[in-house]
C-alpha atoms as a PDB file:
ATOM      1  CA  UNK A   1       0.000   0.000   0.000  1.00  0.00           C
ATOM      2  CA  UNK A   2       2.727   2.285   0.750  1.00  0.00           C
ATOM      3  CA  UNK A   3       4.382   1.581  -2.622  1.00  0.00           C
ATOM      4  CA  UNK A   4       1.140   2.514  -4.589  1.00  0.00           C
ATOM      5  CA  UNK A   5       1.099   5.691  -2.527  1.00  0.00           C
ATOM      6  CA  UNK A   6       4.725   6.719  -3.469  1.00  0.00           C
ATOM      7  CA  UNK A   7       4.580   5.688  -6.807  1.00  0.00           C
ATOM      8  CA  UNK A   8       1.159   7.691  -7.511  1.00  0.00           C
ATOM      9  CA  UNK A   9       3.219  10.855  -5.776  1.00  0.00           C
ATOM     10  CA  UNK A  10       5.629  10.150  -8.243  1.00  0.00           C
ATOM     11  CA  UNK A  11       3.913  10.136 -10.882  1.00  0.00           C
ATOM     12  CA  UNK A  12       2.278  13.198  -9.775  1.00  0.00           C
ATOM     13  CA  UNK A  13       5.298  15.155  -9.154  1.00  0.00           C
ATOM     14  CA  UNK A  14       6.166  14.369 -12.209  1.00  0.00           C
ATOM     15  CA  UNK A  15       3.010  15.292 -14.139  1.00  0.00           C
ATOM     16  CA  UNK A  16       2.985  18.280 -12.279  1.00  0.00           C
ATOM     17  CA  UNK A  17       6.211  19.207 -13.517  1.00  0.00           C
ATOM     18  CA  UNK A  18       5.609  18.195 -16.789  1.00  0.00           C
ATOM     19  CA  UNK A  19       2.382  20.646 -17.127  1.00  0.00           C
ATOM     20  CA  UNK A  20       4.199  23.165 -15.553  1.00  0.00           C
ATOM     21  CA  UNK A  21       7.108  23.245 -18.134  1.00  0.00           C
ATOM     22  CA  UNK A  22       4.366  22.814 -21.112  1.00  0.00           C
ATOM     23  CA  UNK A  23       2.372  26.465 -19.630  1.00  0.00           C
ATOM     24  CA  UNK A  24       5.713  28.080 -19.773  1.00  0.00           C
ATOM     25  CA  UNK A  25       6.492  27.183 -22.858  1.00  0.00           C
ATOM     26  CA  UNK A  26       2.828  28.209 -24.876  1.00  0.00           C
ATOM     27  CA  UNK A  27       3.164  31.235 -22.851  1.00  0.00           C
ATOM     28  CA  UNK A  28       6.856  32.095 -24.290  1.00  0.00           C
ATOM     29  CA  UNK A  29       4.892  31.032 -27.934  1.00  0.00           C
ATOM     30  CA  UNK A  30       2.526  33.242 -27.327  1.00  0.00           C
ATOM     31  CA  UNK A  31       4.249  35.825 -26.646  1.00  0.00           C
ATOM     32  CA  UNK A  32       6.802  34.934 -29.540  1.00  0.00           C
ATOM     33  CA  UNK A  33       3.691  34.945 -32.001  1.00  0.00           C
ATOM     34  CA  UNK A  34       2.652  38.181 -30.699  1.00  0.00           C
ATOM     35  CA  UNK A  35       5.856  39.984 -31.698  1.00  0.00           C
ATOM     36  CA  UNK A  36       5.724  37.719 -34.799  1.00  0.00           C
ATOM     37  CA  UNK A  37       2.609  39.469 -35.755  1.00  0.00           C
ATOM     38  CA  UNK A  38       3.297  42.508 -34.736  1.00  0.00           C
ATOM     39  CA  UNK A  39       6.569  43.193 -36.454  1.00  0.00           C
ATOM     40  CA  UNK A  40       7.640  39.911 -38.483  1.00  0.00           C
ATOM     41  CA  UNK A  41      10.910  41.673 -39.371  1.00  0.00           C
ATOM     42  CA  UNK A  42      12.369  42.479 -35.886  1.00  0.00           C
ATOM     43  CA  UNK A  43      10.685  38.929 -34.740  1.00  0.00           C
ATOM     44  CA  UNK A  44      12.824  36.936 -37.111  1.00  0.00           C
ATOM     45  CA  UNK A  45      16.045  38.983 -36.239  1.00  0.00           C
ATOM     46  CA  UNK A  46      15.881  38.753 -32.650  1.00  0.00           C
ATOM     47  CA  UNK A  47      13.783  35.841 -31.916  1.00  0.00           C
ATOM     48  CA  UNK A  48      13.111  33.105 -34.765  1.00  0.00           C
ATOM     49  CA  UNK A  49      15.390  31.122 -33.037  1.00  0.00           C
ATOM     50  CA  UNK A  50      14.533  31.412 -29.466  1.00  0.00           C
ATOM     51  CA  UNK A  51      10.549  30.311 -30.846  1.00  0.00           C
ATOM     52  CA  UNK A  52      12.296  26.853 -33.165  1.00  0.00           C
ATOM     53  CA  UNK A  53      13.998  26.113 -29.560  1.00  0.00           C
ATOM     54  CA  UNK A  54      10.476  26.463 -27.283  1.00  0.00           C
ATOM     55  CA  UNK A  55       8.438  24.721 -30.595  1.00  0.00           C
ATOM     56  CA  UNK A  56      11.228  21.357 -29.978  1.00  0.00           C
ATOM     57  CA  UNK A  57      11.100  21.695 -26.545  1.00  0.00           C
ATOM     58  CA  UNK A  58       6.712  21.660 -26.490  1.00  0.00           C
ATOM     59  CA  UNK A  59       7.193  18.561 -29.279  1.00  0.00           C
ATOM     60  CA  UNK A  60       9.064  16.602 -26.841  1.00  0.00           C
ATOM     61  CA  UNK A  61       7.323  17.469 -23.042  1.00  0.00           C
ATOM     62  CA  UNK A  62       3.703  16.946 -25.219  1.00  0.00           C
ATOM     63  CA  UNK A  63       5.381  13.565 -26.307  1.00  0.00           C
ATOM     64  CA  UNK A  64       6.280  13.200 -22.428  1.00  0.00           C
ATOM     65  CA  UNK A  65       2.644  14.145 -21.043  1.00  0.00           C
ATOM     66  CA  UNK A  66       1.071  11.801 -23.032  1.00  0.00           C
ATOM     67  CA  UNK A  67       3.444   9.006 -21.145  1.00  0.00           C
ATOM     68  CA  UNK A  68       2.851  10.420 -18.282  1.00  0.00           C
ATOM     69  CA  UNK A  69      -1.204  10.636 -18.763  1.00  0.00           C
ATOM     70  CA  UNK A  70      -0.819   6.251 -19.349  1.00  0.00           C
ATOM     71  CA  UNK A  71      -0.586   5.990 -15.457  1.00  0.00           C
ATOM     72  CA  UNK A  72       2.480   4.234 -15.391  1.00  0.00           C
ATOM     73  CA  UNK A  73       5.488   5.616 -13.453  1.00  0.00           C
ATOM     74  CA  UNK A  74       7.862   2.707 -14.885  1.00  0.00           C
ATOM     75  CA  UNK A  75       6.609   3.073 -18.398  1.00  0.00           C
ATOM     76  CA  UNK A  76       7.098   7.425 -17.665  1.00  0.00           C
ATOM     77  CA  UNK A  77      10.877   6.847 -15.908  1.00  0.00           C
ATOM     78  CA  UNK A  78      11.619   3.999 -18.376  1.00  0.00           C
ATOM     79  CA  UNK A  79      10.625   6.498 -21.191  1.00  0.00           C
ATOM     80  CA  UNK A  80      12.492   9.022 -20.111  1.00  0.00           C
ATOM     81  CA  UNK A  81      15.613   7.195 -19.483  1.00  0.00           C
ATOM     82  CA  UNK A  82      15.807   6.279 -22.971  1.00  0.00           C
ATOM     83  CA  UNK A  83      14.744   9.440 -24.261  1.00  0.00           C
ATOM     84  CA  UNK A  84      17.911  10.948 -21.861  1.00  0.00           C
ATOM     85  CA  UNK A  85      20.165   8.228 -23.411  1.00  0.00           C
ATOM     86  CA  UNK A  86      19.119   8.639 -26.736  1.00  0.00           C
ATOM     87  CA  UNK A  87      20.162  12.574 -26.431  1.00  0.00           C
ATOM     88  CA  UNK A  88      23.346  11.802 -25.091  1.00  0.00           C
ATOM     89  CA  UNK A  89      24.154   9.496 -28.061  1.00  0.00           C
ATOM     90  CA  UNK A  90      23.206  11.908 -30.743  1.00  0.00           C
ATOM     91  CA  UNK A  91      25.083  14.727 -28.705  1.00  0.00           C
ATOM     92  CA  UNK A  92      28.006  12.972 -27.931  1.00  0.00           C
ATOM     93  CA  UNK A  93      28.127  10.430 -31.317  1.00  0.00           C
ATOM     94  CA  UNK A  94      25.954  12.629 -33.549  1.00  0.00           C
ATOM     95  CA  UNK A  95      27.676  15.329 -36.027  1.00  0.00           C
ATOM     96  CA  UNK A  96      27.433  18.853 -33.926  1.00  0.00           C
ATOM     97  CA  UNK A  97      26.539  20.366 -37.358  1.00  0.00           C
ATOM     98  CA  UNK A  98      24.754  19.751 -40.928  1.00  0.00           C
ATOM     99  CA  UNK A  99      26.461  20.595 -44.611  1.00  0.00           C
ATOM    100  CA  UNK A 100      23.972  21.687 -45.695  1.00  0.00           C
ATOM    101  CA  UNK A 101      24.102  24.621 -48.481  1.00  0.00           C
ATOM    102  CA  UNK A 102      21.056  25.842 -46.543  1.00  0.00           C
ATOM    103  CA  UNK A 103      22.065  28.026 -43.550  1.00  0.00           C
ATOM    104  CA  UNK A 104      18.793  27.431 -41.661  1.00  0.00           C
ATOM    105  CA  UNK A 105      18.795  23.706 -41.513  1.00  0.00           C
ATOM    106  CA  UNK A 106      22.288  24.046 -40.041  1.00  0.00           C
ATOM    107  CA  UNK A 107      21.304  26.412 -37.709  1.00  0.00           C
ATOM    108  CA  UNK A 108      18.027  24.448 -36.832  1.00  0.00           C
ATOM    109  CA  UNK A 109      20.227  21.480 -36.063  1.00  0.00           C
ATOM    110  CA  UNK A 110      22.612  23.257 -33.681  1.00  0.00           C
ATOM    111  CA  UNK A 111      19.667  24.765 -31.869  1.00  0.00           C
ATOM    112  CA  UNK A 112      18.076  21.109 -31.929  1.00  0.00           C
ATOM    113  CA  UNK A 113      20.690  20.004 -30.109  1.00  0.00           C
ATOM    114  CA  UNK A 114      20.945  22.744 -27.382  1.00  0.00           C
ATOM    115  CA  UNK A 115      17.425  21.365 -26.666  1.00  0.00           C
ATOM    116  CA  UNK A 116      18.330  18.096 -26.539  1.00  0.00           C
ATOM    117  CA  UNK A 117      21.084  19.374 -23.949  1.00  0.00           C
ATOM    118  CA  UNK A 118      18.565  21.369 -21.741  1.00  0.00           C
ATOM    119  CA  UNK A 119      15.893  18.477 -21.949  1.00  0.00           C
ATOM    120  CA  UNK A 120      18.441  15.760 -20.839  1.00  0.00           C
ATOM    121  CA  UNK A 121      19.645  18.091 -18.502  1.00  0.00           C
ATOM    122  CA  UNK A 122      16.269  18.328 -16.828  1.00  0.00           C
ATOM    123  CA  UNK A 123      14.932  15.077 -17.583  1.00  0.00           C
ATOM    124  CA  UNK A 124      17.925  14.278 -15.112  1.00  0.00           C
ATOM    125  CA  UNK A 125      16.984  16.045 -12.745  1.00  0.00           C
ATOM    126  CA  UNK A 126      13.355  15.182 -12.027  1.00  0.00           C
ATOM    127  CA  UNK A 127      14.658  11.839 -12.102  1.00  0.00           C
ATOM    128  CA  UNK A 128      17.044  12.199  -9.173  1.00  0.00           C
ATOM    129  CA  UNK A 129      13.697  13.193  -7.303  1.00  0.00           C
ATOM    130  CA  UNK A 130      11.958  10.291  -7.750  1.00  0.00           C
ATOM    131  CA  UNK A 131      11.967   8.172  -4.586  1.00  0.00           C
END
């Protein structure tokens, strides 16, 4: 009984952290689109790239939630322990950049993986609270 209990605050935690992540990004989005709309020309300058990063990092904590929303706290840390892993391959065995003769998809892939780096990062670190 007292496992159920911890693993349900667990899971929790984690879905609580999860949810809170996913608010903070759609509000930087939203505020990203705003600008966007306002003035498309000093949006792309100063902030196209800060918007790919917090569109990645949505992609992967909606990917997460929906884990999270199966009820299972092994499935949820199993998934993210692979997802973690599979990060630190790609950053560590992965090219750091594309040849591309297209400057944006070599840019997008050097922003991709400073999100991979700041996801494993805190995928990490909600794992080292789990009890």
């Amino acid at each position: 009984m007292k496992d159920e209990k911890a693993v349900k605050e667990n899971l929790n935690m984690i879905a609580g952290q999860v949810k809170a992540r996913i608010n903070r990004c759609v509000e930087e989005a939203d505020k990203y689109t705003k600008d966007m709309n306002e003035d498309y020309e000093h949006f792309f300058c100063w902030y196209s790239e800060d918007m790919y990063k917090i569109q990645l990092q949505l992609k992967i904590y909606r990917e997460l939630q929906k884990v999270v929303n199966g009820g299972s706290l092994c499935g949820t840390l199993g998934w993210m322990n692979h997802t973690v892993e599979h990060f630190t391959d790609d950053l560590l065995c992965g090219p750091i950049q594309n040849h591309s003769t297209n400057s944006s998809f070599n840019t997008a892939r050097l922003l991709e993986l400073e999100v991979k780096q700041q996801v494993a990062r805190e995928f990490k670190t909600m794992l080292s609270h789990i009890s």
